[in-house]
PDB file of N, CA and C in Angstrom:
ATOM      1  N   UNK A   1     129.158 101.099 153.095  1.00  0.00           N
ATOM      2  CA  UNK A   1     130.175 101.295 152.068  1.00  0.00           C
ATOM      3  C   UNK A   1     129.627 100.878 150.692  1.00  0.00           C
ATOM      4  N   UNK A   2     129.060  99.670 150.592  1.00  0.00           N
ATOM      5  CA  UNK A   2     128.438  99.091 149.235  1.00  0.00           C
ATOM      6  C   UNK A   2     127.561 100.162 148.640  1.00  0.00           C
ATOM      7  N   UNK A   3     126.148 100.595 150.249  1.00  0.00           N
ATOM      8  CA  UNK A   3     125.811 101.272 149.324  1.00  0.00           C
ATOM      9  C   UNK A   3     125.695 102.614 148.818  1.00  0.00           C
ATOM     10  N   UNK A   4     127.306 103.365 149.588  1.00  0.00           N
ATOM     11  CA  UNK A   4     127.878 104.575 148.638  1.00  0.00           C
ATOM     12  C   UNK A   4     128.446 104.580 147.773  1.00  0.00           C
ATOM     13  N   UNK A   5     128.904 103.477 147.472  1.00  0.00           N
ATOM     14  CA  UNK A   5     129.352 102.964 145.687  1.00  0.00           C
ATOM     15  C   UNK A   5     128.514 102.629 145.311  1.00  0.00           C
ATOM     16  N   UNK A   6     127.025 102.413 145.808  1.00  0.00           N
ATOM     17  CA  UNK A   6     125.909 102.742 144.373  1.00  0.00           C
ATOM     18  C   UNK A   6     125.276 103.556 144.261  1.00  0.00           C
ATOM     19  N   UNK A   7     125.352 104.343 145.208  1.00  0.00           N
ATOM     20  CA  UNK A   7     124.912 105.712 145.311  1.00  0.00           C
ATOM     21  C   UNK A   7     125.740 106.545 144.262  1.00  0.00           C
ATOM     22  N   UNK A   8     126.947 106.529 144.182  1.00  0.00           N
ATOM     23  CA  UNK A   8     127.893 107.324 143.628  1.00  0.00           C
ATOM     24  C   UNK A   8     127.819 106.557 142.119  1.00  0.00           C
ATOM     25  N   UNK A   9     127.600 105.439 141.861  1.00  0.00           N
ATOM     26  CA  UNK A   9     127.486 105.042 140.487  1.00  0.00           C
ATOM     27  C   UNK A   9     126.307 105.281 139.969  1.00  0.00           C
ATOM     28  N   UNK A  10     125.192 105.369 141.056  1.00  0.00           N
ATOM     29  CA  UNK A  10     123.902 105.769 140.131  1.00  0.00           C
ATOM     30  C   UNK A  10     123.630 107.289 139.923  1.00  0.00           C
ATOM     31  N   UNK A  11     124.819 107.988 140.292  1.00  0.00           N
ATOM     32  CA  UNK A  11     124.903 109.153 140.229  1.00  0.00           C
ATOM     33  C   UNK A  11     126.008 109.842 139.053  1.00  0.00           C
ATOM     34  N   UNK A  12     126.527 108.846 138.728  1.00  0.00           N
ATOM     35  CA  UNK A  12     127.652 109.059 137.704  1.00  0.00           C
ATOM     36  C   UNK A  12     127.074 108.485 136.546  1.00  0.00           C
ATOM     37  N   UNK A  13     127.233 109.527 135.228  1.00  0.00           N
ATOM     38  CA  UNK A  13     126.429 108.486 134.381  1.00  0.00           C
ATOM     39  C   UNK A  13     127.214 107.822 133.232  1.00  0.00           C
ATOM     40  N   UNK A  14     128.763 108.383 133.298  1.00  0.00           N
ATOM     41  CA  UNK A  14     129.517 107.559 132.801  1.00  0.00           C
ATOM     42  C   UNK A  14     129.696 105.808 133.458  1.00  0.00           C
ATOM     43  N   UNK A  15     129.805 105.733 134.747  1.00  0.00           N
ATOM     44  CA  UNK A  15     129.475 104.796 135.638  1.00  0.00           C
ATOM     45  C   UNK A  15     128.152 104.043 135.261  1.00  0.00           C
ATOM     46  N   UNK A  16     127.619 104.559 135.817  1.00  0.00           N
ATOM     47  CA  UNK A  16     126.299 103.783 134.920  1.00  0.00           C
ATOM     48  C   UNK A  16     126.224 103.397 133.519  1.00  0.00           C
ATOM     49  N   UNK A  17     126.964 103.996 132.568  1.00  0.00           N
ATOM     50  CA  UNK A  17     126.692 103.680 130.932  1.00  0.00           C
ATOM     51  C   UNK A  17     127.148 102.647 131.135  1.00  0.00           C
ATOM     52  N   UNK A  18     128.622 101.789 131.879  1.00  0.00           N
ATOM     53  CA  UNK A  18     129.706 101.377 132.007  1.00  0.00           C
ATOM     54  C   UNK A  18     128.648 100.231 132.520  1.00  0.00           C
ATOM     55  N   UNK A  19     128.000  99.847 133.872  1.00  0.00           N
ATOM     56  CA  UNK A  19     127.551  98.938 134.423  1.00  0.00           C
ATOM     57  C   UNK A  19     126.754  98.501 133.240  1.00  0.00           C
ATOM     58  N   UNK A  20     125.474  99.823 132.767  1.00  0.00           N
ATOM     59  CA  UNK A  20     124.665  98.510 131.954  1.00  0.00           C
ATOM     60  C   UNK A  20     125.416  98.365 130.907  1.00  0.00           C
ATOM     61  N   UNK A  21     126.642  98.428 130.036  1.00  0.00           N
ATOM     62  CA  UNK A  21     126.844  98.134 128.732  1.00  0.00           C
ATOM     63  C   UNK A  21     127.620  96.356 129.442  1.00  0.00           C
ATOM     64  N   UNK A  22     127.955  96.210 130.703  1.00  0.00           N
ATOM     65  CA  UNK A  22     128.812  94.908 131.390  1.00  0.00           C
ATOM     66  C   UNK A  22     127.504  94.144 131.825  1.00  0.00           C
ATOM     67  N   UNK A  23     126.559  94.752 132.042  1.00  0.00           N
ATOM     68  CA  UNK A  23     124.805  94.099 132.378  1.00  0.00           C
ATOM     69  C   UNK A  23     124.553  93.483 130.790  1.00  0.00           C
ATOM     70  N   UNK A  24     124.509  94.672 129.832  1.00  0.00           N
ATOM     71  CA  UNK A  24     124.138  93.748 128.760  1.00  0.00           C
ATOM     72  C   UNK A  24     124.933  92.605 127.867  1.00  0.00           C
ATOM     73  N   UNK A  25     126.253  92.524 128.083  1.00  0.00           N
ATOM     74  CA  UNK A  25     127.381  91.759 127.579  1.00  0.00           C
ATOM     75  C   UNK A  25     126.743  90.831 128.268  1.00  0.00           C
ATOM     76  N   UNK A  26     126.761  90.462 129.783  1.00  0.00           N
ATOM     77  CA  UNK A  26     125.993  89.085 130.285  1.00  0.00           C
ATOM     78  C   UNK A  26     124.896  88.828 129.645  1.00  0.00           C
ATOM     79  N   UNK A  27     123.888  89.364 129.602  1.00  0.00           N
ATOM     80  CA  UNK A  27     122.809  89.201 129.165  1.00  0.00           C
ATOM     81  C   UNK A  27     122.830  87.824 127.844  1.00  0.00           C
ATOM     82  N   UNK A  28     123.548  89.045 127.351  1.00  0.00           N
ATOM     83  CA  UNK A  28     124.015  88.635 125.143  1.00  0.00           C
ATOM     84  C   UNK A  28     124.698  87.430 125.828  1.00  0.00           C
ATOM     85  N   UNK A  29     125.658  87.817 126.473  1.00  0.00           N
ATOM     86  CA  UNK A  29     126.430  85.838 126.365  1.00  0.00           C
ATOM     87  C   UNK A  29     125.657  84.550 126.699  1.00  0.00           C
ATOM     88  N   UNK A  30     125.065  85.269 127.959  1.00  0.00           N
ATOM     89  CA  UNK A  30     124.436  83.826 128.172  1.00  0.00           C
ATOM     90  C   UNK A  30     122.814  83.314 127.432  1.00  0.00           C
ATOM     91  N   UNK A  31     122.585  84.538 126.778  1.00  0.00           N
ATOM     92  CA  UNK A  31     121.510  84.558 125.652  1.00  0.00           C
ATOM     93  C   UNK A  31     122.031  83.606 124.582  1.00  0.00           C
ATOM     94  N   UNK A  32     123.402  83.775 124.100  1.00  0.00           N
ATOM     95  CA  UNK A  32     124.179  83.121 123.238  1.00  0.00           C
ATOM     96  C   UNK A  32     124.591  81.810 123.674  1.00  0.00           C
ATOM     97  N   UNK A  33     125.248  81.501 124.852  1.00  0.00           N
ATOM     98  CA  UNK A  33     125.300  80.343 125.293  1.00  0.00           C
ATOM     99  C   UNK A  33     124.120  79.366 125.298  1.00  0.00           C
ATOM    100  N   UNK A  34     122.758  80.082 125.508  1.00  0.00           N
ATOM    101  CA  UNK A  34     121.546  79.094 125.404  1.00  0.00           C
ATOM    102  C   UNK A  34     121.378  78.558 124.056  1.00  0.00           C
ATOM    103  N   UNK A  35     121.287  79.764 123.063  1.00  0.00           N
ATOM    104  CA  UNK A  35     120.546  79.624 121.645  1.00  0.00           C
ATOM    105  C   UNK A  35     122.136  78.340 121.344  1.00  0.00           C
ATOM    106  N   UNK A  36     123.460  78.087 121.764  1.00  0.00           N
ATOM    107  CA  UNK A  36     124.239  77.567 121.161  1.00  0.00           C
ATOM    108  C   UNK A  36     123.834  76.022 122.293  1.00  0.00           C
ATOM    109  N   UNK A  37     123.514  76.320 123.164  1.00  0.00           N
ATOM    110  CA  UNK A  37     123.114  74.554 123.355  1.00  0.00           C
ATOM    111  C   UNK A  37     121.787  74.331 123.102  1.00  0.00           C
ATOM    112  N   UNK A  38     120.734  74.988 122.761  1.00  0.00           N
ATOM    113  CA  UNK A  38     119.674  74.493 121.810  1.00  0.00           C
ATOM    114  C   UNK A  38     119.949  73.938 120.732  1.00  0.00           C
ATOM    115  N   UNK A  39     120.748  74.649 120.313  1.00  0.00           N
ATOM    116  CA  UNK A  39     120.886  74.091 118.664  1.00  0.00           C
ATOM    117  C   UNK A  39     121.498  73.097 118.515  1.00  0.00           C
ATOM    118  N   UNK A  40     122.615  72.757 119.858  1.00  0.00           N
ATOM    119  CA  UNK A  40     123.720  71.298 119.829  1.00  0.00           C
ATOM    120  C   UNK A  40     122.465  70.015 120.493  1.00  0.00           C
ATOM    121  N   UNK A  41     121.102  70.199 121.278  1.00  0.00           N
ATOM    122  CA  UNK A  41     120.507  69.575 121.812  1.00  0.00           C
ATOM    123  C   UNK A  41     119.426  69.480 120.216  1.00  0.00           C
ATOM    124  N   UNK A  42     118.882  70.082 119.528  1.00  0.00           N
ATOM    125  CA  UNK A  42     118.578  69.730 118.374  1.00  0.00           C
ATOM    126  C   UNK A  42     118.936  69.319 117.685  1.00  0.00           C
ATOM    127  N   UNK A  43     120.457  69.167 117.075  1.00  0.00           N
ATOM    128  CA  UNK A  43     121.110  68.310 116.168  1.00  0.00           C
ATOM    129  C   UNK A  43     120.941  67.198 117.271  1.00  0.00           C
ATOM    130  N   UNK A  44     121.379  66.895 117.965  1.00  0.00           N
ATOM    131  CA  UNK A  44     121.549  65.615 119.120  1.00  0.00           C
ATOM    132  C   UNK A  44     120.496  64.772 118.699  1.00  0.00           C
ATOM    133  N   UNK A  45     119.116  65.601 118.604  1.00  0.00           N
ATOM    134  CA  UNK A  45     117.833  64.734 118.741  1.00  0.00           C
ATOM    135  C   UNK A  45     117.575  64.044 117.274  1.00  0.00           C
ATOM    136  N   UNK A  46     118.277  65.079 116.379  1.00  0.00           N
ATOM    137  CA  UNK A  46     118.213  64.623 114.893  1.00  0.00           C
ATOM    138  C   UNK A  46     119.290  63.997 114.413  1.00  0.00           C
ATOM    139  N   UNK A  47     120.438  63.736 114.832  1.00  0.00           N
ATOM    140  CA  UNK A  47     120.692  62.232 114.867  1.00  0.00           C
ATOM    141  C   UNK A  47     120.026  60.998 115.326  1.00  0.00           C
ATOM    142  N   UNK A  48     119.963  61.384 116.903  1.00  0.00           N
ATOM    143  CA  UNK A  48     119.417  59.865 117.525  1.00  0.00           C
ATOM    144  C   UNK A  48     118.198  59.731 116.515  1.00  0.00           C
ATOM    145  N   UNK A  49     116.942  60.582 116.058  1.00  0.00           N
ATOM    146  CA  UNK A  49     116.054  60.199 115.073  1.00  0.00           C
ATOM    147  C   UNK A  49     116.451  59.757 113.975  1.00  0.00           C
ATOM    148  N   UNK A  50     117.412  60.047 113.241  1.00  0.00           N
ATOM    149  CA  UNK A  50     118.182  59.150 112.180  1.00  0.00           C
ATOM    150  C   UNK A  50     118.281  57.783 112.187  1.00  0.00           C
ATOM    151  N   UNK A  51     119.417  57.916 113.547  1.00  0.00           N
ATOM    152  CA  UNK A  51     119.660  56.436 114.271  1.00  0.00           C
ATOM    153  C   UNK A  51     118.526  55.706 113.936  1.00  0.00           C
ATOM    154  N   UNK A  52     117.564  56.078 115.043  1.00  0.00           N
ATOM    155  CA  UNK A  52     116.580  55.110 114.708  1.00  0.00           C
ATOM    156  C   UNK A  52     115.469  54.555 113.878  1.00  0.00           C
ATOM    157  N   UNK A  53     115.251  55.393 113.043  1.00  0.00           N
ATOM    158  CA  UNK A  53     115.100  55.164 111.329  1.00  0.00           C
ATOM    159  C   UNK A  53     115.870  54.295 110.618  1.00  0.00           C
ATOM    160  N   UNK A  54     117.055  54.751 110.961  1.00  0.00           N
ATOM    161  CA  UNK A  54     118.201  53.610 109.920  1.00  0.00           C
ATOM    162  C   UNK A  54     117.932  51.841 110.470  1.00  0.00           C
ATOM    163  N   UNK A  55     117.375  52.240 112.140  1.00  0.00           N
ATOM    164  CA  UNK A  55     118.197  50.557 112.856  1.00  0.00           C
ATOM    165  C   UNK A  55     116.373  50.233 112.408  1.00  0.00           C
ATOM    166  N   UNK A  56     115.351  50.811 112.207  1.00  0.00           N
ATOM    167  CA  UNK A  56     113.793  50.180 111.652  1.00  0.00           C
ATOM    168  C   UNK A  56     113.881  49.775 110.223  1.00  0.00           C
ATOM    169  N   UNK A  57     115.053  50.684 109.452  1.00  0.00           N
ATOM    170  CA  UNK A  57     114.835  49.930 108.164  1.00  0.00           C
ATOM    171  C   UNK A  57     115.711  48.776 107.872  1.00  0.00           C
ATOM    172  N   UNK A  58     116.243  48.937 108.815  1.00  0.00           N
ATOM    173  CA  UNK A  58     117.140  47.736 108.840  1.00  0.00           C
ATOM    174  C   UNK A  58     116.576  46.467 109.296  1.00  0.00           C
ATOM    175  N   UNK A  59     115.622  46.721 109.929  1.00  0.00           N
ATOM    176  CA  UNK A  59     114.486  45.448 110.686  1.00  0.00           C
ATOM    177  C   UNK A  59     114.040  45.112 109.460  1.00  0.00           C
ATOM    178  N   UNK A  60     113.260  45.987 109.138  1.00  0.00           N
ATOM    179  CA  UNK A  60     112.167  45.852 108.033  1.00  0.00           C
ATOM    180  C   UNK A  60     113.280  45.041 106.701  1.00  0.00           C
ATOM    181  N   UNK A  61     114.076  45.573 106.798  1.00  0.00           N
ATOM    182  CA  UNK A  61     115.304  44.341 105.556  1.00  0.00           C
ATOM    183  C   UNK A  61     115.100  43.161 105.815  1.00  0.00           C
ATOM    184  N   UNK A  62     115.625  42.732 106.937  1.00  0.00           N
ATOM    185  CA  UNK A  62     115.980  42.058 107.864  1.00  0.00           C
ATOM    186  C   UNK A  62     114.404  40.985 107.774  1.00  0.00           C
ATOM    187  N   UNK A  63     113.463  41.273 107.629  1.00  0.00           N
ATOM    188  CA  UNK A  63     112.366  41.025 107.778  1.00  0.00           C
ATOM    189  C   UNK A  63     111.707  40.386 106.268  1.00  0.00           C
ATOM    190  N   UNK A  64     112.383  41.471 105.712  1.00  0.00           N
ATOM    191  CA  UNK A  64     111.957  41.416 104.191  1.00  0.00           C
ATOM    192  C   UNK A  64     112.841  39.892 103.445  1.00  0.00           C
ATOM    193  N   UNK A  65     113.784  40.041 103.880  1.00  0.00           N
ATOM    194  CA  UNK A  65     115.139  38.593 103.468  1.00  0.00           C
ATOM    195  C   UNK A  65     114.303  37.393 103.567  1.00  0.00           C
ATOM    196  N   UNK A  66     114.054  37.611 105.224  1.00  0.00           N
ATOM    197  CA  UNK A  66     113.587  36.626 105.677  1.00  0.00           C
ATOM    198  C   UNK A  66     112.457  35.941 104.676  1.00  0.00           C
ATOM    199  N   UNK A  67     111.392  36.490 104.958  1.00  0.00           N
ATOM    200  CA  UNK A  67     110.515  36.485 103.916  1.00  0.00           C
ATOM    201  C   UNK A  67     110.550  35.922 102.341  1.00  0.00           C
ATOM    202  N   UNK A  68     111.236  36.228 101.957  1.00  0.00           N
ATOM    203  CA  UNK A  68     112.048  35.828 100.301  1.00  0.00           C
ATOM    204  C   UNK A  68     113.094  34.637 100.164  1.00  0.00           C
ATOM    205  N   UNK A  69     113.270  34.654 101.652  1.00  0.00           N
ATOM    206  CA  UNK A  69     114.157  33.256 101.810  1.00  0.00           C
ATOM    207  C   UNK A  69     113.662  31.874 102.166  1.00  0.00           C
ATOM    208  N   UNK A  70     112.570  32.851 102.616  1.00  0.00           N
ATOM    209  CA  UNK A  70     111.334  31.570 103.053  1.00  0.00           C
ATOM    210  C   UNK A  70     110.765  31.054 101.916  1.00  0.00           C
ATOM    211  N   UNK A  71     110.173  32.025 100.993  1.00  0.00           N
ATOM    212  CA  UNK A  71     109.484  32.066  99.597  1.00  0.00           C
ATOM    213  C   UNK A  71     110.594  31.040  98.678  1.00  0.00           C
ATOM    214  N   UNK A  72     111.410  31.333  98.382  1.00  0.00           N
ATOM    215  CA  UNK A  72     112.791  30.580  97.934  1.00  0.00           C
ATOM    216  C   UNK A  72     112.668  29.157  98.697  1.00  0.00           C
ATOM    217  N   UNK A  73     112.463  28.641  99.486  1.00  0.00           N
ATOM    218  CA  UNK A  73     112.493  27.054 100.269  1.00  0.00           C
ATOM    219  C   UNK A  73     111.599  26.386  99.467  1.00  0.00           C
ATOM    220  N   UNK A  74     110.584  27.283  99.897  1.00  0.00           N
ATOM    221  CA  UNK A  74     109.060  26.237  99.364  1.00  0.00           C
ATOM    222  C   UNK A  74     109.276  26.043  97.760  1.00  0.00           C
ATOM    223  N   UNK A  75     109.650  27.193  96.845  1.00  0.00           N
ATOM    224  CA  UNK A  75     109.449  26.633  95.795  1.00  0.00           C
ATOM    225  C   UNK A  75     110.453  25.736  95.246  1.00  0.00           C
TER     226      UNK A  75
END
């Protein structure tokens, strides 16, 4: 039975226009679904790289105080 309904669809070519134009809609979506969680997994990464830029210069402050507070005792 299955495969006289593909017999008969690969024989129809309205049928067929019909399958691949529903073949290529999948295609495109989940083509689209990828390129749209690449791009949410790239912002992702360019925050957390932010993040951790901000929490090193914050050491390096943190570091730097210290330093100047120390300098500040002795004299």
């Amino acid at each position: 039975m299955a495969v006289s309904a593909i017999i008969r669809q690969s024989e129809d070519k309205i049928m067929r226009q019909a399958y691949q134009r529903r073949k290529d809609e999948i295609y495109f979506n989940n083509l689209e679904r990828a390129e749209d969680r690449l791009r949410a997994d790239q912002a992702e990464h360019r925050a957390d790289q932010a993040e951790a830029q901000l929490a090193d210069k914050d050491k390096i402050i943190a570091q730097l105080q210290a330093q100047l507070s120390s300098t500040m005792r002795k004299q």
